[in-house]
Protein backbone atom coordinates (compact mmCIF):
# COMPACT_ATOMS: atom_id res chain seq x y z
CA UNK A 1 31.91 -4.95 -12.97
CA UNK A 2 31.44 -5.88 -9.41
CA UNK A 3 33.51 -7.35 -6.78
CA UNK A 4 33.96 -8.08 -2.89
CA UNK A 5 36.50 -9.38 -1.04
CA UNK A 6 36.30 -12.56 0.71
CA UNK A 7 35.26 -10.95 4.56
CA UNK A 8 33.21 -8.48 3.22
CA UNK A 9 34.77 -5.97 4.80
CA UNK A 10 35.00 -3.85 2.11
CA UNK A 11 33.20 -3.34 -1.50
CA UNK A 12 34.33 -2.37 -4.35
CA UNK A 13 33.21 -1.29 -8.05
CA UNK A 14 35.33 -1.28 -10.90
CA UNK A 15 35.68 -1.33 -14.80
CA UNK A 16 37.04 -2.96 -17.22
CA UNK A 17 37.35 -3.26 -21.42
CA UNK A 18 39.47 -5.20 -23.91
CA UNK A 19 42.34 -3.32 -23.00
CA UNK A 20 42.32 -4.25 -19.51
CA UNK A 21 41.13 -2.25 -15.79
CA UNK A 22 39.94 0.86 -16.38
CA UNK A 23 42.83 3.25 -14.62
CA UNK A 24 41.08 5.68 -11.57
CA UNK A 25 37.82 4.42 -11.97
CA UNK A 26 37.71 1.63 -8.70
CA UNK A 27 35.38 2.57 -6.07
CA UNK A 28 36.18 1.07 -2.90
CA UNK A 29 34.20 1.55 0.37
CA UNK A 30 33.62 0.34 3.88
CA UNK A 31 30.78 -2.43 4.10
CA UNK A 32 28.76 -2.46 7.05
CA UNK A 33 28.45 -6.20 5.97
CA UNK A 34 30.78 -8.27 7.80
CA UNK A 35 29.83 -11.45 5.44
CA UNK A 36 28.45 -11.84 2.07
CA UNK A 37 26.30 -9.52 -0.39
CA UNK A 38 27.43 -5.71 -0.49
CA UNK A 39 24.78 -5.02 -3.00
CA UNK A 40 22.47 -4.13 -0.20
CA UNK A 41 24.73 -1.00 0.38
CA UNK A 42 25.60 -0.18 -2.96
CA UNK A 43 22.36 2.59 -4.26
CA UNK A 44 21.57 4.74 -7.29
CA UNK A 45 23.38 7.96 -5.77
CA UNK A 46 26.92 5.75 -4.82
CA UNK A 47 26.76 4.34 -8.36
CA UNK A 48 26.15 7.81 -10.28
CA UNK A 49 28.79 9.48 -8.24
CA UNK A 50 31.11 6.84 -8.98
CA UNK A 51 30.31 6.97 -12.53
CA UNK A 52 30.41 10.74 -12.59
CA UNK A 53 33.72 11.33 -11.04
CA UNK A 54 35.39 8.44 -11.50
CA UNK A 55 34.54 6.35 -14.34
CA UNK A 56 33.73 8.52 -17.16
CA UNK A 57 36.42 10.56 -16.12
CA UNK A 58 38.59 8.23 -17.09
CA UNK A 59 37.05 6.56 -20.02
CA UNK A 60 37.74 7.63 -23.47
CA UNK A 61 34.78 8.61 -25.77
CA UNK A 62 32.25 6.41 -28.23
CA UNK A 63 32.45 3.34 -25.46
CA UNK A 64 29.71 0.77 -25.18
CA UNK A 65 28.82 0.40 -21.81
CA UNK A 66 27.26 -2.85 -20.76
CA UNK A 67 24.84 -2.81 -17.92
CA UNK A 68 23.54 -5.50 -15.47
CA UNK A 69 20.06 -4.80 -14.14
CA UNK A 70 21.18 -3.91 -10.58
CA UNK A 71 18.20 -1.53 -8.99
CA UNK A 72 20.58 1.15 -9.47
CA UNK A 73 21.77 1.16 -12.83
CA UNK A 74 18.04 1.15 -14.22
CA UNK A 75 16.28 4.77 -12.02
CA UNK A 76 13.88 6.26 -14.41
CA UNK A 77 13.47 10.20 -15.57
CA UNK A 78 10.33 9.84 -15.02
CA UNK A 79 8.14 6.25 -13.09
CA UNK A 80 5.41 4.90 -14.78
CA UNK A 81 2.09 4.50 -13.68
CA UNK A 82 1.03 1.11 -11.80
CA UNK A 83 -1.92 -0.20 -11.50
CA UNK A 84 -3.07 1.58 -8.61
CA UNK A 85 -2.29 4.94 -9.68
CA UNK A 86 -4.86 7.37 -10.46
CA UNK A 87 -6.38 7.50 -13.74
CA UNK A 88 -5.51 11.13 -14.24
CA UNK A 89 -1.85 10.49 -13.93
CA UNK A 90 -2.34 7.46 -16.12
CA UNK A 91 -4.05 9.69 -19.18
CA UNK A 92 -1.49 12.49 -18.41
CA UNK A 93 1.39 9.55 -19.25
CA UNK A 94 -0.12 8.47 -22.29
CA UNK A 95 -1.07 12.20 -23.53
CA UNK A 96 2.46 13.67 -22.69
CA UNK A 97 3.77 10.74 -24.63
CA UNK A 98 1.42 10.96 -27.62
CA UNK A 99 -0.37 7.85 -27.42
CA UNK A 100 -3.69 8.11 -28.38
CA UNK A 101 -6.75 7.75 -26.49
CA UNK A 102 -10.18 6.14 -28.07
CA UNK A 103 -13.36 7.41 -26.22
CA UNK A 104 -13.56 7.50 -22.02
CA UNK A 105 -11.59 4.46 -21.04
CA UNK A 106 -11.62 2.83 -17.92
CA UNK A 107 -8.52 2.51 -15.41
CA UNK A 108 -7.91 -1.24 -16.33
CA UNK A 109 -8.19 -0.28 -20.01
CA UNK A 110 -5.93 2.70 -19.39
CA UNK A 111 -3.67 1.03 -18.08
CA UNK A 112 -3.46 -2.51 -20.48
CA UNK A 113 -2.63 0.82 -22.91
CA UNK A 114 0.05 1.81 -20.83
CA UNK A 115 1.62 -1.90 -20.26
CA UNK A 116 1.63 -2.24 -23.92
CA UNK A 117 3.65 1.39 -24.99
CA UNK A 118 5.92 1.43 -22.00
CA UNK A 119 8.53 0.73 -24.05
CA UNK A 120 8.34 3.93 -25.84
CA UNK A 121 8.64 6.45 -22.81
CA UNK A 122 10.75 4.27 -20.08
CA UNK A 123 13.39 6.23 -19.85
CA UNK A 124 16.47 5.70 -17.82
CA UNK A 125 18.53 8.63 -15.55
CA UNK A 126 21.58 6.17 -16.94
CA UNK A 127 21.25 6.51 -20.58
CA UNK A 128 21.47 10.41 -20.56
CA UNK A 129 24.04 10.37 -18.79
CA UNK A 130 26.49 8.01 -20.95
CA UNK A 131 25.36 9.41 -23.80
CA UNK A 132 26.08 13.14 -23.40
CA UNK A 133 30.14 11.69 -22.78
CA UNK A 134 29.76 9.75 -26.32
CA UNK A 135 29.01 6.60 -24.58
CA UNK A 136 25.87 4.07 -25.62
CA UNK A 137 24.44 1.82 -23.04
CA UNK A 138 23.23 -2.23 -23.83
CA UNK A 139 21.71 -4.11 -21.19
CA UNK A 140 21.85 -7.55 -20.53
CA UNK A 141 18.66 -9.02 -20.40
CA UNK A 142 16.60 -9.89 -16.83
């Protein structure tokens, strides 16, 4: 969970379950905001520290963690290819990942292939981490 006070002087991230706040887990820190969003400020390396040292820290095991789809919560292992990445890179995905390939296909073709499995190798930094603390991770839908 997320929160800010009212001045936006200063952010803060916290957890909570059916048993109530999560005890050492708040992360607090100085907002260079003065008014409104703190999100801005808040990145992938704050949030894994804060779930590193703080929060798993102090949650017991075989949790489900629920996830909002902040930018940080969902950095990949490894990006997938976009449309204007090379087609090299874009065969390499699907190889690595044991898709298979039909004859010399083009870069559009490649990567309709790639749009259509990238459910199968999108892999998030987040998930490994939970999980090797006996947590699982569901995220809320977009």
């Amino acid at each position: 969970m997320h929160g800010a006070n009212l001045e936006g002087a200063a952010a803060d991230h916290y957890a909570c379950g059916g048993m109530g706040f999560i005890p050492g887990a708040s992360l607090i820190f100085k907002s260079k905001q003065t008014m409104g969003d703190y999100h801005k400020e808040m990145n992938s390396d704050n949030y894994m520290q804060w779930v590193q040292k703080k929060l798993i820290l102090n949650l017991p095991h075989n949790h489900v963690i629920i996830i909002d789809n902040a930018t940080y919560h969902n950095v990949l292992i490894e990006k997938c290819p976009t449309s204007s990445s090379r087609k090299e890179d874009m065969e390499n995905l699907l190889l690595k990942n044991k898709i298979p390939l039909t004859g010399d296909l083009l870069k559009t073709e490649l990567y309709a292939v790639i749009e259509l499995h990238k459910w199968r190798y999108k892999r998030y930094v987040l998930y490994y981490v939970w999980s090797a603390h006996g947590h699982a991770i569901l995220r809320l839908p977009p």
